[in-house]
Protein backbone atom coordinates (compact mmCIF):
# COMPACT_ATOMS: atom_id res chain seq x y z
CA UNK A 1 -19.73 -227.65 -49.71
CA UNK A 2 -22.80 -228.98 -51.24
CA UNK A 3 -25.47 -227.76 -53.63
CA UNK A 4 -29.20 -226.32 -51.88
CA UNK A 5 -31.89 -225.63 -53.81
CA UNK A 6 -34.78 -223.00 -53.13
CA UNK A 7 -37.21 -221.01 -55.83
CA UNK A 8 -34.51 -219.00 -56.67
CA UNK A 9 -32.16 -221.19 -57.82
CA UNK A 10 -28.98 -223.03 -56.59
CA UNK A 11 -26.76 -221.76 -53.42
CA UNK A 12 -23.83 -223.63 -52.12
CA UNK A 13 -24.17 -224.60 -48.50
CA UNK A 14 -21.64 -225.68 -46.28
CA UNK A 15 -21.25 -229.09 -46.04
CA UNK A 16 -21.86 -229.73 -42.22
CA UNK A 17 -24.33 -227.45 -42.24
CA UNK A 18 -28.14 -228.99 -41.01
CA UNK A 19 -29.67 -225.42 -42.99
CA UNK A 20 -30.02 -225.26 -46.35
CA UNK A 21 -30.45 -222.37 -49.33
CA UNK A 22 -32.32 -219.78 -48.16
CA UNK A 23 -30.32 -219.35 -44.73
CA UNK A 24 -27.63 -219.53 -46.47
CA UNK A 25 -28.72 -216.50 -48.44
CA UNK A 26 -30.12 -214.70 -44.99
CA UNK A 27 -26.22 -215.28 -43.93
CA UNK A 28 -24.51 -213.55 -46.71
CA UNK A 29 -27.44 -210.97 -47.20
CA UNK A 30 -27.17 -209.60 -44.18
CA UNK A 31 -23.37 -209.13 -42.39
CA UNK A 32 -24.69 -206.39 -39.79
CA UNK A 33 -24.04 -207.56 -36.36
CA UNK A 34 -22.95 -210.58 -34.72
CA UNK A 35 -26.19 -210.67 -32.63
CA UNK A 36 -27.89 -213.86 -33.03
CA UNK A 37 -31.84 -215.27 -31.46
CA UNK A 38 -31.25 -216.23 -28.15
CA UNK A 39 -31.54 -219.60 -26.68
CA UNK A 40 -35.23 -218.61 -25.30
CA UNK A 41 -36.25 -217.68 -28.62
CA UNK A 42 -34.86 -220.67 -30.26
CA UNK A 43 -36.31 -223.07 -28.06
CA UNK A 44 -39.70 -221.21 -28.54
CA UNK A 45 -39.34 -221.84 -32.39
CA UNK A 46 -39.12 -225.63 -31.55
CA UNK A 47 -41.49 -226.26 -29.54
CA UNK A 48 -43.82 -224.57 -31.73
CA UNK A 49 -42.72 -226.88 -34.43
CA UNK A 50 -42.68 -229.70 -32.57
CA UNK A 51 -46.61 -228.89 -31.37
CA UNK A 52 -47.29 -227.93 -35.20
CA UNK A 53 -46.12 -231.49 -36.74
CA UNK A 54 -48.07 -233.32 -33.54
CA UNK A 55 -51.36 -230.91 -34.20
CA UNK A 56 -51.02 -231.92 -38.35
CA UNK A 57 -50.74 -235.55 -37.79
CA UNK A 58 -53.69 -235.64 -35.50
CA UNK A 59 -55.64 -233.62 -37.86
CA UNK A 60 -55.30 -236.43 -40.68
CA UNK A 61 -52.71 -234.07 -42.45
CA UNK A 62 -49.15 -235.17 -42.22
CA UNK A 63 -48.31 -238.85 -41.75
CA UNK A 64 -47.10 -240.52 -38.39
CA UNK A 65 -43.43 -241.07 -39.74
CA UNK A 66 -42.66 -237.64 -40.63
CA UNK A 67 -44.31 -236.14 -37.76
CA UNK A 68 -42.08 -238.11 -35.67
CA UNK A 69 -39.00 -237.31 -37.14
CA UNK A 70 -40.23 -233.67 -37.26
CA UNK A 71 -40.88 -233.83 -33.59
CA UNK A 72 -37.96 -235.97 -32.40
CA UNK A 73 -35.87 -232.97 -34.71
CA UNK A 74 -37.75 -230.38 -33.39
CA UNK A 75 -37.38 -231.06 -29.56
CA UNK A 76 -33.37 -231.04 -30.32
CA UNK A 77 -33.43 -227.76 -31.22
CA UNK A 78 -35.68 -227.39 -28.02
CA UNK A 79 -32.76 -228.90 -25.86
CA UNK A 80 -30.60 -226.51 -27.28
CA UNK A 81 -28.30 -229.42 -29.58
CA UNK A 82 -28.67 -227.44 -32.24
CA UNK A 83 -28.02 -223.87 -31.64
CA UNK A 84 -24.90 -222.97 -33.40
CA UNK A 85 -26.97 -224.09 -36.80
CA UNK A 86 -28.84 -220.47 -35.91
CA UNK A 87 -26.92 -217.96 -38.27
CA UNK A 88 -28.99 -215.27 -38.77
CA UNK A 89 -28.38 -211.85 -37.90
CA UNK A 90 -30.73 -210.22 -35.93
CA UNK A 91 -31.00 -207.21 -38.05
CA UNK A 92 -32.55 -208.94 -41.41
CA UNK A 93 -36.23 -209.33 -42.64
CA UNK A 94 -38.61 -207.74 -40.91
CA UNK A 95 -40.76 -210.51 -40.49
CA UNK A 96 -38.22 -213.11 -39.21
CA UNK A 97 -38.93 -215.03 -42.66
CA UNK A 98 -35.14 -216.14 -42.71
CA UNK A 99 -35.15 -217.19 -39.14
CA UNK A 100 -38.81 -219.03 -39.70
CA UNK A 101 -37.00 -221.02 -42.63
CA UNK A 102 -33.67 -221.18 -40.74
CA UNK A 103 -35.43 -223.67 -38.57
CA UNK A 104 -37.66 -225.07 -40.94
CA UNK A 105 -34.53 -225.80 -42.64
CA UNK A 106 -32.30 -227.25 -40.20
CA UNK A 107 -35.15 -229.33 -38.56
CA UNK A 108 -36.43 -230.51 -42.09
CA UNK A 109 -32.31 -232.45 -42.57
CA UNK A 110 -32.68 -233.35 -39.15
CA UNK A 111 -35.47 -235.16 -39.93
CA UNK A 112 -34.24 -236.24 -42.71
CA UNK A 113 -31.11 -237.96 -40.78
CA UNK A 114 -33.56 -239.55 -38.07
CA UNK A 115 -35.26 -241.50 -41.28
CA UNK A 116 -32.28 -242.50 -42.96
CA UNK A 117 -32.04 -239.93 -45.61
CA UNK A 118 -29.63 -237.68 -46.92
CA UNK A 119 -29.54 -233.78 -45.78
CA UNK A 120 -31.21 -231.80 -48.94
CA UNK A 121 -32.51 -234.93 -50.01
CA UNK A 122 -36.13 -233.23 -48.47
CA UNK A 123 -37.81 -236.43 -47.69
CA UNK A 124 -38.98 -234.20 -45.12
CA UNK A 125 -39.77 -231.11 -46.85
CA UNK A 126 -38.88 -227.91 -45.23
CA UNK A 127 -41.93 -225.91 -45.92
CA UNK A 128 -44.66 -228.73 -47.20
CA UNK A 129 -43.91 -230.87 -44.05
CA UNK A 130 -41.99 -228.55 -40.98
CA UNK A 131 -43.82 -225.35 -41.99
CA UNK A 132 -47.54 -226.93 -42.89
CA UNK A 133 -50.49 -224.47 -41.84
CA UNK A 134 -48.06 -222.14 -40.71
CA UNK A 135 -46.19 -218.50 -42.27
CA UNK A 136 -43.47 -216.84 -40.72
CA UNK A 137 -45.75 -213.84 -40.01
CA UNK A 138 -47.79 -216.01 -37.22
CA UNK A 139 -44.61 -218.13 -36.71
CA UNK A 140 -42.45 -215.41 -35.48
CA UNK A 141 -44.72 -213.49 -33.48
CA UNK A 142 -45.76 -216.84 -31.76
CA UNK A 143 -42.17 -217.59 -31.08
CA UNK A 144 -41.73 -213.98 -29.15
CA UNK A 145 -44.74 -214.67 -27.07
CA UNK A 146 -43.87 -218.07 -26.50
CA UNK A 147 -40.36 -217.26 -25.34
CA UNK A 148 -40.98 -214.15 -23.33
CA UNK A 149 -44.16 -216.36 -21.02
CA UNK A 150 -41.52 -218.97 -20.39
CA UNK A 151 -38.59 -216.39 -19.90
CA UNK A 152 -40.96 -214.53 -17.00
CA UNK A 153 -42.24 -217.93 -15.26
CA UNK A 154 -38.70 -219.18 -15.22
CA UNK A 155 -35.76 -216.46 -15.22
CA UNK A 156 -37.71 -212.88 -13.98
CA UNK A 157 -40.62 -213.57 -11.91
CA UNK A 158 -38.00 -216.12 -9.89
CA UNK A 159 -35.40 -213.60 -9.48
CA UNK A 160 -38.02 -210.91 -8.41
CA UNK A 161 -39.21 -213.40 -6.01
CA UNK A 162 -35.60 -214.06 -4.53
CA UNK A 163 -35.01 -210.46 -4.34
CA UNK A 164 -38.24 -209.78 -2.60
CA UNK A 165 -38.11 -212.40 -0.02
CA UNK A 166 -34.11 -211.24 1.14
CA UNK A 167 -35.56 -207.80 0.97
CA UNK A 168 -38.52 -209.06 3.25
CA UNK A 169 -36.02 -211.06 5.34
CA UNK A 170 -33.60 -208.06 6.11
CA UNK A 171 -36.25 -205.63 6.87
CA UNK A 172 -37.39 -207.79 9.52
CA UNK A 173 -33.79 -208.26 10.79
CA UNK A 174 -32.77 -204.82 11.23
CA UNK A 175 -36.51 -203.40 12.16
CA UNK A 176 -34.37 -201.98 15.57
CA UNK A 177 -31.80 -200.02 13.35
CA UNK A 178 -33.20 -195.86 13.37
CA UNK A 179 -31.59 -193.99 10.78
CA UNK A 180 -31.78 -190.01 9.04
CA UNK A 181 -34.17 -190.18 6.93
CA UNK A 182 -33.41 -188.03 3.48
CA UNK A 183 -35.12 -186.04 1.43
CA UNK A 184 -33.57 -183.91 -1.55
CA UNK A 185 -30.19 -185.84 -0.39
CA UNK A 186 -31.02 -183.70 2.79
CA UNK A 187 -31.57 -184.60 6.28
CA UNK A 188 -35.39 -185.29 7.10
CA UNK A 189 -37.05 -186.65 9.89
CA UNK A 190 -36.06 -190.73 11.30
CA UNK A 191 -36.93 -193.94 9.69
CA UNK A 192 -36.22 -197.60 10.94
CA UNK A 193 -34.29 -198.97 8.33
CA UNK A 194 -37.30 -201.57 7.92
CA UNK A 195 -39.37 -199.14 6.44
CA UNK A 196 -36.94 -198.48 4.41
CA UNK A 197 -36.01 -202.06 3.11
CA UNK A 198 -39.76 -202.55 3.31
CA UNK A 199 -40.22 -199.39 0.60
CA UNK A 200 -37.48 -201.30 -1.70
CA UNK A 201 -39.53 -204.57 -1.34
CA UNK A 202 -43.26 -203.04 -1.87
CA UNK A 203 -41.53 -201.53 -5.18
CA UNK A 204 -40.58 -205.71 -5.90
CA UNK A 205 -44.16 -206.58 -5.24
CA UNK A 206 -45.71 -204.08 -7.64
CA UNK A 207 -43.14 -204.97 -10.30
CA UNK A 208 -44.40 -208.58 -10.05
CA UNK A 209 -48.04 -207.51 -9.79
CA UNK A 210 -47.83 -205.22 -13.38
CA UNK A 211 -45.80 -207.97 -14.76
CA UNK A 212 -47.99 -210.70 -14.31
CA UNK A 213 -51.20 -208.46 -15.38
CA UNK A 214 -49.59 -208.08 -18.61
CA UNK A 215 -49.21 -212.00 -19.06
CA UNK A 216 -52.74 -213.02 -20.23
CA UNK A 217 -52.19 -210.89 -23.17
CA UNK A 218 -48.60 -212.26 -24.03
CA UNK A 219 -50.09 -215.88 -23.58
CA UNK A 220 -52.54 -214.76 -26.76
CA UNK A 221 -50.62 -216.56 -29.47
CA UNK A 222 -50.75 -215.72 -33.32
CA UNK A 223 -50.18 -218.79 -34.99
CA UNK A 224 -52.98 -220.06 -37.63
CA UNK A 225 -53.16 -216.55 -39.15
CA UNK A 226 -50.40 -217.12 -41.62
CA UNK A 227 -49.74 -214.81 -43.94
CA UNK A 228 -52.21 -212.14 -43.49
CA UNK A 229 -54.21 -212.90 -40.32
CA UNK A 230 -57.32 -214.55 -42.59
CA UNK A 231 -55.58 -218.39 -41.57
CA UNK A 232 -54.90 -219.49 -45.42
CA UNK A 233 -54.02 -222.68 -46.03
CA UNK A 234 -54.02 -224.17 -42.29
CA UNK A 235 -57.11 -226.30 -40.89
CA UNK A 236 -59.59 -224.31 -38.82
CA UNK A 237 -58.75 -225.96 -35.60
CA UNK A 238 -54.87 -225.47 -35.81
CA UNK A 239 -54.21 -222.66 -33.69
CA UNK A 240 -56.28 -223.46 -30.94
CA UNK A 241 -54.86 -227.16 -31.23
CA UNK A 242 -51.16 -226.10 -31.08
CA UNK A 243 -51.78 -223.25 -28.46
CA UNK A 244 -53.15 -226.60 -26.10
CA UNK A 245 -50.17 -228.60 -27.12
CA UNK A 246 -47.98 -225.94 -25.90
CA UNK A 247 -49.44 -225.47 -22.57
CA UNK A 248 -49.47 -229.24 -22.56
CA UNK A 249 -45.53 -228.84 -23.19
CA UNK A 250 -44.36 -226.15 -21.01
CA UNK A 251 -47.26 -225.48 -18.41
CA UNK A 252 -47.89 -221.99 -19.20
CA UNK A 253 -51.79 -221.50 -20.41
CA UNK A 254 -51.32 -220.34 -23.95
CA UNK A 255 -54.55 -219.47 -25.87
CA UNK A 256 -54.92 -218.82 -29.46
CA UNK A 257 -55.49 -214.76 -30.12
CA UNK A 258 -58.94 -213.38 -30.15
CA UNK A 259 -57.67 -211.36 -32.99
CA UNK A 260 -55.41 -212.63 -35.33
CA UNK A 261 -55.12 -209.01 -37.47
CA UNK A 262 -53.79 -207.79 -34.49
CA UNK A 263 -51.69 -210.16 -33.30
CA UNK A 264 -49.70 -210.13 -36.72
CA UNK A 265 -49.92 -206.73 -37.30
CA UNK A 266 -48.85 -205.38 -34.23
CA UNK A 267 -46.84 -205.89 -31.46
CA UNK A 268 -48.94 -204.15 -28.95
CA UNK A 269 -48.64 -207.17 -26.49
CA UNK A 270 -44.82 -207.22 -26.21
CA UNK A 271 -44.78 -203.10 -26.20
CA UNK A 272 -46.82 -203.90 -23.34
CA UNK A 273 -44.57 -206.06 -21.66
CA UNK A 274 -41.49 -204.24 -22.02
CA UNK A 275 -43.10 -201.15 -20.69
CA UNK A 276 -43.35 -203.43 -17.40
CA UNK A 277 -39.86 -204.68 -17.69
CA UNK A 278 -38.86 -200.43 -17.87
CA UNK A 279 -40.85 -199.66 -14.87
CA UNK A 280 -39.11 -202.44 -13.03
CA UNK A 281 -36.13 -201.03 -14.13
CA UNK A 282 -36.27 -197.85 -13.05
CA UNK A 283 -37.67 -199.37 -9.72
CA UNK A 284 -34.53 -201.63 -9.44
CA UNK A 285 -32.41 -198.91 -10.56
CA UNK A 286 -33.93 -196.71 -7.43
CA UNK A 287 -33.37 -199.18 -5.19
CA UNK A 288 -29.60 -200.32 -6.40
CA UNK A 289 -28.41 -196.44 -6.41
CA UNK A 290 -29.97 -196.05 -2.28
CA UNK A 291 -28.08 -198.84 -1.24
CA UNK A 292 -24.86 -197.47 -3.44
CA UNK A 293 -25.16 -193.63 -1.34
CA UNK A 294 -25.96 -195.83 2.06
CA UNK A 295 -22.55 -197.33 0.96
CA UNK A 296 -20.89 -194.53 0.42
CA UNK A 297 -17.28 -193.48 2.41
CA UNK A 298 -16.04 -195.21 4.38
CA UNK A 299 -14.96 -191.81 5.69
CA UNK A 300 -16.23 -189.06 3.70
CA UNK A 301 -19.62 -190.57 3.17
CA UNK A 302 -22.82 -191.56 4.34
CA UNK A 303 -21.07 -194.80 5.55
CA UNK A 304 -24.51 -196.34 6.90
CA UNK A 305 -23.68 -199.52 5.79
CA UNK A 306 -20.70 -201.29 4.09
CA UNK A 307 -21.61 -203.53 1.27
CA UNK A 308 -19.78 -206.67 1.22
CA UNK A 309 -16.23 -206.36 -0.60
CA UNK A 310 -16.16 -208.62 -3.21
CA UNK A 311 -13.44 -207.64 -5.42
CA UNK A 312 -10.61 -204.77 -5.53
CA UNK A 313 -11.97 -201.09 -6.56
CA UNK A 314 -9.21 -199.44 -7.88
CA UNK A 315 -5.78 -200.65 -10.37
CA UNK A 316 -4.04 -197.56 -8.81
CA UNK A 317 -5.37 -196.70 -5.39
CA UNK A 318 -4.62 -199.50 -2.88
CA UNK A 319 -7.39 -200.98 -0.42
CA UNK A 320 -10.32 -199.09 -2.34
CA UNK A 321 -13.69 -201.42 -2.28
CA UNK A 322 -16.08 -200.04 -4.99
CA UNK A 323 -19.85 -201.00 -4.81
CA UNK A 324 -20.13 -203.19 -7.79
CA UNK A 325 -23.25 -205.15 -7.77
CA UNK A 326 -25.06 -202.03 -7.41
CA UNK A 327 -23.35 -200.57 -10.45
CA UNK A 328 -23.97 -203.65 -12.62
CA UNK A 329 -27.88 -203.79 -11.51
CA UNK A 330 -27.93 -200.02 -12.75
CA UNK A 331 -26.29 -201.15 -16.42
CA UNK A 332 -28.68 -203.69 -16.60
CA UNK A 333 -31.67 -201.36 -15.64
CA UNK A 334 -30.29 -198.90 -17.80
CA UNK A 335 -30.17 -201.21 -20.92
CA UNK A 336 -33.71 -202.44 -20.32
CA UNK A 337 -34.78 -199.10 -20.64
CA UNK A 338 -33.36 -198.37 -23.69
CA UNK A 339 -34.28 -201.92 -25.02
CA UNK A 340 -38.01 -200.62 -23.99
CA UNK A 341 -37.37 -197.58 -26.88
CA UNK A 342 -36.30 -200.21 -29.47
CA UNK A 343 -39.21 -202.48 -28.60
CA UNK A 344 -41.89 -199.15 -28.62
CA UNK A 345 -40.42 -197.96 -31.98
CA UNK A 346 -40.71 -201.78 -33.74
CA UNK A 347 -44.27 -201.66 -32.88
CA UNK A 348 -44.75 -198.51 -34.73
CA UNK A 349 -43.76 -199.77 -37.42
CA UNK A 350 -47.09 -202.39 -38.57
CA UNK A 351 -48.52 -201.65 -41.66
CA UNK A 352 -51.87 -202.78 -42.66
CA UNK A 353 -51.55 -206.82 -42.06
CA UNK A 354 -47.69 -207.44 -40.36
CA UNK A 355 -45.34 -205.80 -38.35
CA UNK A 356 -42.19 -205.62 -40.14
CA UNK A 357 -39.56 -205.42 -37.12
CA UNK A 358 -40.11 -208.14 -35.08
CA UNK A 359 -36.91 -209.61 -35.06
CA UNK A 360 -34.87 -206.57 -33.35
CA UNK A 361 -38.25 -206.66 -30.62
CA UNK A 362 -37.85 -209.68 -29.88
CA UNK A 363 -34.05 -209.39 -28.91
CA UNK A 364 -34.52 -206.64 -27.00
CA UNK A 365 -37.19 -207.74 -25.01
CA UNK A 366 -35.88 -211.15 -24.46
CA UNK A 367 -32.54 -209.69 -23.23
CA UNK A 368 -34.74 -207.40 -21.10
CA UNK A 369 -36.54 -210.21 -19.03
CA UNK A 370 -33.35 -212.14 -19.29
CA UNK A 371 -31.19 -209.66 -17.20
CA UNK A 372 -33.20 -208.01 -15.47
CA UNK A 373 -34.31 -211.71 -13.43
CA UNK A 374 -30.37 -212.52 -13.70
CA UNK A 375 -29.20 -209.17 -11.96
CA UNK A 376 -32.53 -209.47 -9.23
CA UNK A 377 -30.57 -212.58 -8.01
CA UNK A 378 -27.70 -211.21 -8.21
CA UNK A 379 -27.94 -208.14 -6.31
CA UNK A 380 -29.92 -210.19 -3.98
CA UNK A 381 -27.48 -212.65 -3.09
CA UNK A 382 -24.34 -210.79 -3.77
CA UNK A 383 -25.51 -206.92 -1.84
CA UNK A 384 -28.88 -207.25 0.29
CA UNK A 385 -28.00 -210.32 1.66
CA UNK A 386 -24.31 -209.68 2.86
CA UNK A 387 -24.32 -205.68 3.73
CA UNK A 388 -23.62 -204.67 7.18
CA UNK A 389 -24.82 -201.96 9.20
CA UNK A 390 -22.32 -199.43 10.77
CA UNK A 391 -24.75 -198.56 14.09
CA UNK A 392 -22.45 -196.23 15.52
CA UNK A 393 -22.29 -193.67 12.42
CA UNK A 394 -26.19 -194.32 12.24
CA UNK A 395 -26.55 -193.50 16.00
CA UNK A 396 -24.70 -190.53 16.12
CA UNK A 397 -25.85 -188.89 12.86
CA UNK A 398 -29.56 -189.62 13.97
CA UNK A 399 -28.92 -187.73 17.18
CA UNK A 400 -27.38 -184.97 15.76
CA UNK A 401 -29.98 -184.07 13.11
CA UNK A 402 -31.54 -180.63 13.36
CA UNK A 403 -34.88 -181.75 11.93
CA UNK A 404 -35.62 -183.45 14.71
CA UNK A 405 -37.04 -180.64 16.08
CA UNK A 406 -40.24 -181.52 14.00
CA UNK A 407 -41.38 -183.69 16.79
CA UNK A 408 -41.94 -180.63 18.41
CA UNK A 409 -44.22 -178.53 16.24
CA UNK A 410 -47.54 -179.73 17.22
CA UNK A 411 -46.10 -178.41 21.00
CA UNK A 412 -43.98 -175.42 20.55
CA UNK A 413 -45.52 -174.16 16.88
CA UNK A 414 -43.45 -174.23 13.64
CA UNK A 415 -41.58 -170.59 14.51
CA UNK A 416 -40.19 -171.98 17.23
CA UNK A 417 -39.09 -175.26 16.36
CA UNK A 418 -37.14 -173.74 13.40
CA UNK A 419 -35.22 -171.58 15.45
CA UNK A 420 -34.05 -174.60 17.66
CA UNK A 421 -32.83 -176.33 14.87
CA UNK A 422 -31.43 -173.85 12.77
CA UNK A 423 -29.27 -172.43 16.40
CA UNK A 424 -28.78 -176.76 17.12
CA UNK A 425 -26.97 -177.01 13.53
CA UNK A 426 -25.13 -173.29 14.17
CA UNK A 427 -23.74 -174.65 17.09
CA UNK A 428 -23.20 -178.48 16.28
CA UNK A 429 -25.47 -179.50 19.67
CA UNK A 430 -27.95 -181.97 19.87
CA UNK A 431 -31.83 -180.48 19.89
CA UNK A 432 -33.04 -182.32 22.87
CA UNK A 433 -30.45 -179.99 24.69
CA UNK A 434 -30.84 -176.56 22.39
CA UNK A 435 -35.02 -177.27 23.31
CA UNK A 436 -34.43 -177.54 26.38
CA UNK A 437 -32.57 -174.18 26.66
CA UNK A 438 -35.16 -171.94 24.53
CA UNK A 439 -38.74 -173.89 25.53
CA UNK A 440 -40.84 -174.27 28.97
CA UNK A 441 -40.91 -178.03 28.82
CA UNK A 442 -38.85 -180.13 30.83
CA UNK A 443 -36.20 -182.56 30.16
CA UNK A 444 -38.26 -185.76 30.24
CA UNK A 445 -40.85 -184.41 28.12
CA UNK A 446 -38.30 -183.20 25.09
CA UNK A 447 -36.52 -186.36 25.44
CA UNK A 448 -39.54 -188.24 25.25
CA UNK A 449 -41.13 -186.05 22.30
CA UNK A 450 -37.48 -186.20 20.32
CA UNK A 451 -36.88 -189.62 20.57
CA UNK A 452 -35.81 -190.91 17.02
CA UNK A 453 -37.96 -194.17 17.73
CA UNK A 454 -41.09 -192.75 18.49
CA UNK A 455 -40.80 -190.58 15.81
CA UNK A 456 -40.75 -193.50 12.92
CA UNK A 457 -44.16 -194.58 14.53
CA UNK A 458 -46.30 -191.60 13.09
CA UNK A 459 -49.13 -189.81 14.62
CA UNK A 460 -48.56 -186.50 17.21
């Protein structure tokens, strides 16, 4: 162990540890969980340290030595080198103040190692030097913002992508397949299974499209308010400065806020966002339970298509092959969803100048974007991709269904039409020959009106 000091005194810090005193005290303050930031989040907090030191030292502010030992420190934590120096529980201040000094701290002795110096030596001072023209209450915020732009361009809007595209590609493949349409779970006039596919991959598109409008608004960053929004203590040209070195670092277009009250005492932005990442959900979650009753049998079932078998279903019932990817897409959907009442709750709770749960939003809506781009891929590659279609059940349930006999309203009149089907399901025949028993028309013309084809093409 060795000896940390901070304003309230001394605190003994392990001895291998990069933080230093007040992490220390986050870590015994608050034993709640064993959730932890992410790696998204934590890389955010670098680079936005690493862009801070850079943006100092070229306004005239912090010399060229410690900025690059800040910034060679900084863009470690970046890479991820130092992640298991992030103790924190996820459930502590409200503002992310411990996390804020967590890295302060940790890149501050890192710093201090790349110059030769001892750790809690502060040669490079933790808050004079790593946190200059900066507060945790534009820090944090900036972080979430930071991490959840790069977590859509690289992890969701990918995975959407992949999904739509095998969507799009299997669609096209099986535009010949004609299949019972369903309504209410109940049999309803034909479809081509492209249509259907197509449906799934339209829903993809508008996820992307709401998604993506939301994005300007998340790129709005809140750093150079610091403590209260008013920019205390930091030069005038900060924010805008470090929002340009972060684009310049990652290739998103970040922008300082147009509002820094807001931005610091809300989180209106991310509520925003994860309202996006629940109507994907529940999109995805659509889309993962159709293919899941499609699936369903083999005997007793729909048993329209068989979903590849990647695993056994059961520990007691031999040769049973359980749709799993579906069922894992749902978990994921059905955790973003409640993630999306976490994250709307937080941003209640702003009063006057800062929100005081960022932290817990920023978990949840980084695990949000996180899985629900992991599980697109997934289900992709792992169900639309590899499912087969059974055309013989599909052909002979299509033939048999009574609602055909829809075709034939505009001809025969409603009345009549239901009384064909309702005598073709009585009897178990086909309506083609039930119509051709209780109408005028001949056989080419009810074949021709009834055929399941012609009927997924609209019009009368």
């Amino acid at each position: 162990m060795r000896i940390e000091k901070d304003s309230l005194g001394e605190v003994m810090v392990p001895d291998n540890a990069l933080y230093a005193a007040q992490t220390q005290r986050a870590v015994e303050n608050f034993p709640i969980s064993t959730l932890r930031f992410s790696r998204p989040f934590i890389r955010a907090l670098g680079l936005i340290k690493a862009a801070a030191a850079e943006v100092n030292h070229d306004l005239s502010l912090l010399d060229e030595k410690k900025m690059k030992a800040i910034r060679e420190a900084a863009m470690e934590v970046v890479e991820g080198k130092w992640d298991s120096q992030f103790v924190i529980d996820i459930f502590q201040t409200g503002s992310g103040t411990s996390t804020n000094m967590n890295a302060n701290e940790v890149i501050a002795n890192r710093a201090c190692e790349i110059l030769g110096e001892q750790r809690g030596s502060k040669a490079i001072h933790p808050n004079d030097d790593v946190n200059m023209g900066q507060s945790s209450n534009d820090v944090i915020p900036t972080a979430i913002h930071v991490a959840a732009c790069l977590q859509v361009s690289e992890v969701l809007v990918p995975g959407l992508e992949h999904l739509r595209e095998t969507l799009e590609s299997r669609a096209a493949e099986l535009d010949e397949v004609v299949k019972t349409g369903r309504t209410h779970l109940m049999d309803a006039m034909p479809v081509r299974m492209s249509q259907e596919i197509g449906g799934w991959a339209s829903q993809v598109v508008q996820s992307i499209e709401r998604i993506q409008c939301t994005m300007p608004r998340v790129a709005q960053l809140a750093i150079g308010g610091t403590a209260v929004g008013t920019g205390v203590n930091t030069h005038a040209q900060f924010a805008s400065r470090v929002a340009e070195k972060l684009t310049d670092m990652t290739g998103f277009p970040f922008v300082e806020t147009e509002h820094h009250f807001s931005a610091q005492a809300t989180l209106d932005s991310v509520a925003e966002l994860s309202s996006q990442l629940k109507a994907s959900a529940t999109s995805l979650m659509k889309m993962a339970n159709d293919l899941r009753w499609m699936n369903s049998g083999p005997i007793c079932g729909l048993g329209e298509i068989t979903l590849p078998a990647l695993q056994p279903g059961s520990s007691i019932m031999p040769g049973k092959i359980n749709p799993v990817i579906c069922e894992a897409m749902m978990m994921a959907c059905a955790q973003v969803i409640g993630n999306d009442v976490t994250v709307a709750t937080c941003n209640m709770m702003g009063n006057f100048q800062l929100n005081v749960m960022m932290p817990v939003a920023a978990h949840n809506l980084l695990e949000s974007i996180t899985i629900l781009g992991t599980a697109s891929n997934v289900m992709a590659d792992k169900a639309v991709a590899g499912f087969t279609v059974n055309r013989q059940t599909i052909d002979s349930l299509t033939k048999r269904n009574p609602i055909l006999a829809t075709a034939l309203n505009p001809v025969i009149g409603y009345d009549l039409a239901a009384k064909i089907a309702k005598r073709a399901y009585a009897e178990n025949r086909q309506v083609n020959d039930v119509a051709a028993e209780m109408t005028q028309l001949d056989r080419e013309e009810i074949d021709r009106l009834l055929d399941p084809r012609l009927t997924t093409e609209g019009g009368v």
